[in-house]
Protein backbone atom coordinates (compact mmCIF):
# COMPACT_ATOMS: atom_id res chain seq x y z
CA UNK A 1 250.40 244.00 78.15
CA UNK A 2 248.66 244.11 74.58
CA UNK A 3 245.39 242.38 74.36
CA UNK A 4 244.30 240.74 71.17
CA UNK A 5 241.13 239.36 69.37
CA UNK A 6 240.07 235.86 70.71
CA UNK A 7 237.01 234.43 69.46
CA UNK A 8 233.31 236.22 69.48
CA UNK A 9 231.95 237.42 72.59
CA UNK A 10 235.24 236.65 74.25
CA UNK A 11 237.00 238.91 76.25
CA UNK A 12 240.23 240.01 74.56
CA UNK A 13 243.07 237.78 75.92
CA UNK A 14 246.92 239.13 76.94
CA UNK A 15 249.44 238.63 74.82
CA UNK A 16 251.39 236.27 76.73
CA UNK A 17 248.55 233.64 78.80
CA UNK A 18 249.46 231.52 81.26
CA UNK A 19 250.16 227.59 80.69
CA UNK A 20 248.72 225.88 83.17
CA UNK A 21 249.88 222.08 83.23
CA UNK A 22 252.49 222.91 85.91
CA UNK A 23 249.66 224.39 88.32
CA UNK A 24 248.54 220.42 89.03
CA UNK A 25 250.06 217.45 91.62
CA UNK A 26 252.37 215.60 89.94
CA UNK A 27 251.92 216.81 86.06
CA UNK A 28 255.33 215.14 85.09
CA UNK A 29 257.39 218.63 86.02
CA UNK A 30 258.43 219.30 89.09
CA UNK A 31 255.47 219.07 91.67
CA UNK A 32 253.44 222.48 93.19
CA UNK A 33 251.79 222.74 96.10
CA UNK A 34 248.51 224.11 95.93
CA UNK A 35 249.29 227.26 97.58
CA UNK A 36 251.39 228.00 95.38
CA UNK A 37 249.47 227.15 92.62
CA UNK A 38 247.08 229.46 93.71
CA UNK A 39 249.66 232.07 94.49
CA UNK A 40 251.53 232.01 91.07
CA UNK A 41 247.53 232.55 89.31
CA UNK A 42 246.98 235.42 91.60
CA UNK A 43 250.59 236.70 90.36
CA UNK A 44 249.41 236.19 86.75
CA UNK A 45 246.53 238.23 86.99
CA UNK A 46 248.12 241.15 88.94
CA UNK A 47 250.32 241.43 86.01
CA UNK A 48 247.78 241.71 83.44
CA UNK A 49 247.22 238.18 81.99
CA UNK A 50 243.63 236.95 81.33
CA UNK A 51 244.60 233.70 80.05
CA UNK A 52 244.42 230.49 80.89
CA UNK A 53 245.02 227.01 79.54
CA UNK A 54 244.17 223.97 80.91
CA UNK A 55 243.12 220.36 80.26
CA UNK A 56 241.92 217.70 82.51
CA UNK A 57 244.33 215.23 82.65
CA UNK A 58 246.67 217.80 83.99
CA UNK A 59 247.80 216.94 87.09
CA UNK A 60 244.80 214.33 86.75
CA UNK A 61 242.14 217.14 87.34
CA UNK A 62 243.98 219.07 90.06
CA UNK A 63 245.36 221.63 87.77
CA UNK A 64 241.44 222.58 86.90
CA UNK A 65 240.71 222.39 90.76
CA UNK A 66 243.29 224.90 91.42
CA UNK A 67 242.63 227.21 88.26
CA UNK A 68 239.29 227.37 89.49
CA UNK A 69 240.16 228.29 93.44
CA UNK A 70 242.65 230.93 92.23
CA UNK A 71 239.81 232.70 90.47
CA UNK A 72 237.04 232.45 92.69
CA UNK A 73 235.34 236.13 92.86
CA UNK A 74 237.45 237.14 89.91
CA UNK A 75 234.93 238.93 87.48
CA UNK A 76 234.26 235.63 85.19
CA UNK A 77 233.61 238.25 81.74
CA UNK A 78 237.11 239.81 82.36
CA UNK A 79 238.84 236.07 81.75
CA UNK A 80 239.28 233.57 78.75
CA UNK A 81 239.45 229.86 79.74
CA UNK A 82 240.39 226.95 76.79
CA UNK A 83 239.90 223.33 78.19
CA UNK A 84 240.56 220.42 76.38
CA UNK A 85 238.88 217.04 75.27
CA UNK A 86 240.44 214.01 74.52
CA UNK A 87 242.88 213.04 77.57
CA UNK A 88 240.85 212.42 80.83
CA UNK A 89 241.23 213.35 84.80
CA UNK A 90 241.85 209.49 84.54
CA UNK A 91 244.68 209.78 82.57
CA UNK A 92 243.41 207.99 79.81
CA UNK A 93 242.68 209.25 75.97
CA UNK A 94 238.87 209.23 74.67
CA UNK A 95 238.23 211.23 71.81
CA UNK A 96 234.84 209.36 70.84
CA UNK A 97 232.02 211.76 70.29
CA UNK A 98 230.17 210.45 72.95
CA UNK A 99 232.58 211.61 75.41
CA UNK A 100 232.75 215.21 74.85
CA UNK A 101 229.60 216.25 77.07
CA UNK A 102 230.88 214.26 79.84
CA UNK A 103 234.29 215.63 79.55
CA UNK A 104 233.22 219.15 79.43
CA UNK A 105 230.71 218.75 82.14
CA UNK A 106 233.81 217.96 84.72
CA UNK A 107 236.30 220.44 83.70
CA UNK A 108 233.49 222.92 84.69
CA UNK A 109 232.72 221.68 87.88
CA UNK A 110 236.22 221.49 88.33
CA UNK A 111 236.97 224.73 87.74
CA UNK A 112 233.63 226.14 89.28
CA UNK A 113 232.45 227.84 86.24
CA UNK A 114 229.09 227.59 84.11
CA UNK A 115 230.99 227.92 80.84
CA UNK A 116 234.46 228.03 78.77
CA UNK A 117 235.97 230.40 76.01
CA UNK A 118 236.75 227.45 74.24
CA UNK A 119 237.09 223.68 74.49
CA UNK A 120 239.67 222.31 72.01
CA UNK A 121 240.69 218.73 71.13
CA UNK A 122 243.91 217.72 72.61
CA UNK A 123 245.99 216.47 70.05
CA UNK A 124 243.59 214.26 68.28
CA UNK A 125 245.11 211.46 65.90
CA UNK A 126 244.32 212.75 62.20
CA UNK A 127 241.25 210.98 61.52
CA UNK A 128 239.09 213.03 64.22
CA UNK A 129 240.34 216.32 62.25
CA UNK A 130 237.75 215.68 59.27
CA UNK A 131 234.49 217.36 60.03
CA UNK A 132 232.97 215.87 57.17
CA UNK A 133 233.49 212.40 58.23
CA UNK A 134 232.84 213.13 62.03
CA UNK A 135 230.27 214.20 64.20
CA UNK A 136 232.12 216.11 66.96
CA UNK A 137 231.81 219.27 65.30
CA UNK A 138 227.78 218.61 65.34
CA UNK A 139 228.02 218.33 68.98
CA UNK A 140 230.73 221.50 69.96
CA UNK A 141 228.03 223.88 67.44
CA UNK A 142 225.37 222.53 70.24
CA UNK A 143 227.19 223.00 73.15
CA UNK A 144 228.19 226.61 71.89
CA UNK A 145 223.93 226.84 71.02
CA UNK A 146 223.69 225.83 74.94
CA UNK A 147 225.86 228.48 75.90
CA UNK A 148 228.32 226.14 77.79
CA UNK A 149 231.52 226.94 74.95
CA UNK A 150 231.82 230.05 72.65
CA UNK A 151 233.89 228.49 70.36
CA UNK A 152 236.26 224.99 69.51
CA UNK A 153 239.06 223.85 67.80
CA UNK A 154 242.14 221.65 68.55
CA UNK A 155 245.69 221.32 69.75
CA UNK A 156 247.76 220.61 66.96
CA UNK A 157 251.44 220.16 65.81
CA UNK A 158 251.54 220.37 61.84
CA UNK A 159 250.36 222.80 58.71
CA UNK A 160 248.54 219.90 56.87
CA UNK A 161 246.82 218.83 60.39
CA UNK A 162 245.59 222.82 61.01
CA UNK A 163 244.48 223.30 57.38
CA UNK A 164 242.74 220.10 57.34
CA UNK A 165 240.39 221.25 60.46
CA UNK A 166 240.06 224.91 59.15
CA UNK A 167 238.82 223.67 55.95
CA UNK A 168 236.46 221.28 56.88
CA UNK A 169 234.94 222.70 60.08
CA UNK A 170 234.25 225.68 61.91
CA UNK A 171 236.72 226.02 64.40
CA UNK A 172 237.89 229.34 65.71
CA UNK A 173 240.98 228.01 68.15
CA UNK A 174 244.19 226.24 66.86
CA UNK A 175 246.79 225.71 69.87
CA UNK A 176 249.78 225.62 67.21
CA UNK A 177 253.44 223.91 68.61
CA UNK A 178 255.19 227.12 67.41
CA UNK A 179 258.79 228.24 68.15
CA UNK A 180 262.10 229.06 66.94
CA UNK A 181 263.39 225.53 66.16
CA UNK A 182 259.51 224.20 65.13
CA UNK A 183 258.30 226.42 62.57
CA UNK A 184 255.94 224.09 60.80
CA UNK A 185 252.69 225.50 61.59
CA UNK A 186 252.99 228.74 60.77
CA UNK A 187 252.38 227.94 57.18
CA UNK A 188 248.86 227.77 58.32
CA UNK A 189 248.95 231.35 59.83
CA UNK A 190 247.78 233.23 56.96
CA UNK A 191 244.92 230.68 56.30
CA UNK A 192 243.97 231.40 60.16
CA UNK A 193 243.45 234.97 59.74
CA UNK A 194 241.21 234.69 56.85
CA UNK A 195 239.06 232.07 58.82
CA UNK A 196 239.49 234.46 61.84
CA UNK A 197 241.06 231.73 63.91
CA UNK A 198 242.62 232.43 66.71
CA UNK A 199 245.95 230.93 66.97
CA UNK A 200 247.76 230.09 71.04
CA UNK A 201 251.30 229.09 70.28
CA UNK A 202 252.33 226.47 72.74
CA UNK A 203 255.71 225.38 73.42
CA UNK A 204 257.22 228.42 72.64
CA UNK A 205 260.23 227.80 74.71
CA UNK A 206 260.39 224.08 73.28
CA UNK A 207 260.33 222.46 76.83
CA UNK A 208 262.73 224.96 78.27
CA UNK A 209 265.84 224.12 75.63
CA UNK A 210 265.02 227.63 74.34
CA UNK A 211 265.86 229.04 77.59
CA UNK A 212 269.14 229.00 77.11
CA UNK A 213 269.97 227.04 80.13
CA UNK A 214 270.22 223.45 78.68
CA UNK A 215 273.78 222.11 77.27
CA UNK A 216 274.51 218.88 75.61
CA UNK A 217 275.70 217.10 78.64
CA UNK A 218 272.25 217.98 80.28
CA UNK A 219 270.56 214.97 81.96
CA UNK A 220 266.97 215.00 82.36
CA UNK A 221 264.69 213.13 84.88
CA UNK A 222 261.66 214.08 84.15
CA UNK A 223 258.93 213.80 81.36
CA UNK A 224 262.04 215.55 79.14
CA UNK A 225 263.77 212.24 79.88
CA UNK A 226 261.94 211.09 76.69
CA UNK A 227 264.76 212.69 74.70
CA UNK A 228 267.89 210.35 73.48
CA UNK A 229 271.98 211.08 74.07
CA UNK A 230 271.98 212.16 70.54
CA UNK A 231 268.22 214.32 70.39
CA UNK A 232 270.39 216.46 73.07
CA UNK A 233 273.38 217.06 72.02
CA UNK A 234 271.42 218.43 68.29
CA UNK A 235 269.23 220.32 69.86
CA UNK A 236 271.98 221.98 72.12
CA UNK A 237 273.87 222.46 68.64
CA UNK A 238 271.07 224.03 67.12
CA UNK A 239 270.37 226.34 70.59
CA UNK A 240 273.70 228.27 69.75
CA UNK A 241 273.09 228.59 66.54
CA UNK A 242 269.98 230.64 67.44
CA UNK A 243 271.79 232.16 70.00
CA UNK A 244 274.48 233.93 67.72
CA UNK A 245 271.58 234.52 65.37
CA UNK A 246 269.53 236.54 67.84
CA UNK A 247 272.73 237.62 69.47
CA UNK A 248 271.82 236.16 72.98
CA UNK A 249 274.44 234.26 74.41
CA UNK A 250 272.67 233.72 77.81
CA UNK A 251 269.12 233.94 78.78
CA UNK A 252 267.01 233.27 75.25
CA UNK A 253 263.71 234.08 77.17
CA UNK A 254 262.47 237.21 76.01
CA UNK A 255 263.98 236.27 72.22
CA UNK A 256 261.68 233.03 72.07
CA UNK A 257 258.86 234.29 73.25
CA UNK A 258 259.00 237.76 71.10
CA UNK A 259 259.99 235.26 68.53
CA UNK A 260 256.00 234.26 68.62
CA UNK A 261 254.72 237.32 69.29
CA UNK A 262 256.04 238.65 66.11
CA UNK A 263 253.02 237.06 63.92
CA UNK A 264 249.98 238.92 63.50
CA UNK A 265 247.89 235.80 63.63
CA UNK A 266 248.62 234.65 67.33
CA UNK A 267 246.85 235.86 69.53
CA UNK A 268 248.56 234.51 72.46
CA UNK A 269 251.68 233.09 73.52
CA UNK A 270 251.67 230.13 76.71
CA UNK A 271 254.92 229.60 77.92
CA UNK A 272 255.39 227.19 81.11
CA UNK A 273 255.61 228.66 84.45
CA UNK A 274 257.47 227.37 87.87
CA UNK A 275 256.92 229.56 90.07
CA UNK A 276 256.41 233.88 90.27
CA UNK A 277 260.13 234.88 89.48
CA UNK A 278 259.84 232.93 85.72
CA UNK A 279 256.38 234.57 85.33
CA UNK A 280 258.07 237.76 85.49
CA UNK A 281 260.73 237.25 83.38
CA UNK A 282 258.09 236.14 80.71
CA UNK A 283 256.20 238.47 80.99
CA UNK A 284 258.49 240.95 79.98
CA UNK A 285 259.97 239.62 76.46
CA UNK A 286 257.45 242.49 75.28
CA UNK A 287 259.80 245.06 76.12
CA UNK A 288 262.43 243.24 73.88
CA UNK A 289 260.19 242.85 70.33
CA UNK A 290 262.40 241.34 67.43
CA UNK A 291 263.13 243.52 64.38
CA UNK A 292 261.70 241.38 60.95
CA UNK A 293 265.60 241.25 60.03
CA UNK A 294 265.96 239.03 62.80
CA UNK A 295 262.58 236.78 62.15
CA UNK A 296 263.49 236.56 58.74
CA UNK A 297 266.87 235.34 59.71
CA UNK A 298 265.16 232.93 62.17
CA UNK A 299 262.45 231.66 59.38
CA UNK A 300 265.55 231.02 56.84
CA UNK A 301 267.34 229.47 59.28
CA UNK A 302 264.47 226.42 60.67
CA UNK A 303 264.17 226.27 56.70
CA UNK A 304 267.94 225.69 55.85
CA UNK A 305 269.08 224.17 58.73
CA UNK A 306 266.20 222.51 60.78
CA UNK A 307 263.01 221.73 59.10
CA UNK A 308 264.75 218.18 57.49
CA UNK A 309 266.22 217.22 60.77
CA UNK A 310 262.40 216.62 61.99
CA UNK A 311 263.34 216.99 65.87
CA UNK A 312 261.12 215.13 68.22
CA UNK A 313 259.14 217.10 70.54
């Protein structure tokens, strides 16, 4: 496992971090008991990951419960933890100003800690992105003079949404929708470096499609039921093109996730994980790193063949 720059007076984080939505009751995926919730965070950190990202309303606070039991008496310096504002434990979006104390205040008691590596904004509309015409960004610089966050950001889906917050605030994290088929935000990636922001690349495996195992008679029942007849059967299209690109006609795992990994500016990758056995097999995409003939073919690819098609997520 390679360990990267974070933020200051972080820890350095693994490459690949752990996602931690699925760790909560009932997070819209399939459910996991707390054991093994517990478990599959004990797994993580056995195999070298130092990672974790969480928000409150996943699993309505119990994902942040269970984070926090897993690493009871683990060495709190050796970790990085990124939290989120603007969806509660209540299941409800609040992204007034006035709200990010409180909000703060019970992801720490949920996870039994006195402070995070970061607290980000969880995909805020537009207007919130500003820091000249809001004062959130007052109130993260206190709360990082208080000791209680070293650094902020936001979770965020589009270049003109990341260079909009880099150039009007001081945030250090960007959690950046970044894969093979949504390429978008890594326009922003060279701007990030310069600013020394640290860039998590969510959705790397865009909601399992880029697993290989979906087809476009797939039915799906959970919160991927969101996607129409016709968003399935293009996205399957568009699966095996990337598969005879990256010349994987099966399991697209390792491809995806090296796919991320091959950009200096992210400093961690956070695909989803069910259980142990796909934490494994994540885990080790860094034995199979993509040569730049391949990203290049990738990156001209999303730019000839996806980028107009503007797939939901």
């Amino acid at each position: 496992m390679k360990y990267n720059k974070y933020i200051n007076d972080s820890a350095l984080v693994s490459e690949i971090g752990l996602g931690a939505w699925q760790l909560g009751n009932n997070s819209g995926w399939q459910s996991m008991s707390e054991y093994n919730a517990v478990e599959l965070v004990q797994k993580a950190l056995e195999l070298g990951i130092n990672f974790f990202d969480i928000a409150p309303n996943y699993g309505r606070g119990t994902s942040e419960e269970r984070l926090g039991k897993a690493l009871k008496g683990v060495d709190r310096s050796t970790i990085v933890l990124n939290t989120k504002f603007g969806h509660s434990n209540a299941g409800k979006t609040n992204y007034n100003s006035n709200y990010i104390r409180e909000s703060l205040e019970g992801s720490l008691k949920r996870l039994g800690v006195d402070y995070v590596d970061s607290l980000i904004m969880h995909n805020p509309p537009v207007e919130y992105l500003d820091g000249n015409k809001n004062d959130h960004y007052e109130l993260f610089e206190r709360l990082i003079e208080e000791g209680k966050i070293k650094g902020y950001g936001a979770s965020l889906d589009t270049y003109e949404d990341m260079k909009l917050l880099m150039e009007t605030t001081n945030a250090k994290v960007i959690e950046a929708f970044f894969n093979m088929l949504h390429q978008d935000t890594s326009r922003a990636f060279d701007m990030a470096m310069s600013k020394k922001v640290a860039i998590i690349a969510k959705i790397p495996l865009d909601s399992g499609w880029l697993s290989g195992k979906y087809t476009a008679e797939s039915i799906f029942d959970d919160i991927r039921k969101r996607w129409s007849k016709e968003d399935i059967q293009v996205r399957a299209q568009l699966v095996n093109r990337v598969k005879t690109i990256v010349d994987a006609q099966e399991d697209l795992v390792h491809k995806a996730i090296s796919f991320c990994l091959s950009y200096e500016a992210v400093a961690t990758v956070i695909p989803g994980n069910a259980n142990s056995t796909q934490l494994v097999n994540n885990i080790e995409s860094i034995n199979y790193p993509l040569s730049k003939e391949i990203v290049q073919n990738l990156e001209e690819f999303y730019a000839n063949e996806v980028k107009q098609l503007h797939l939901p997520w």
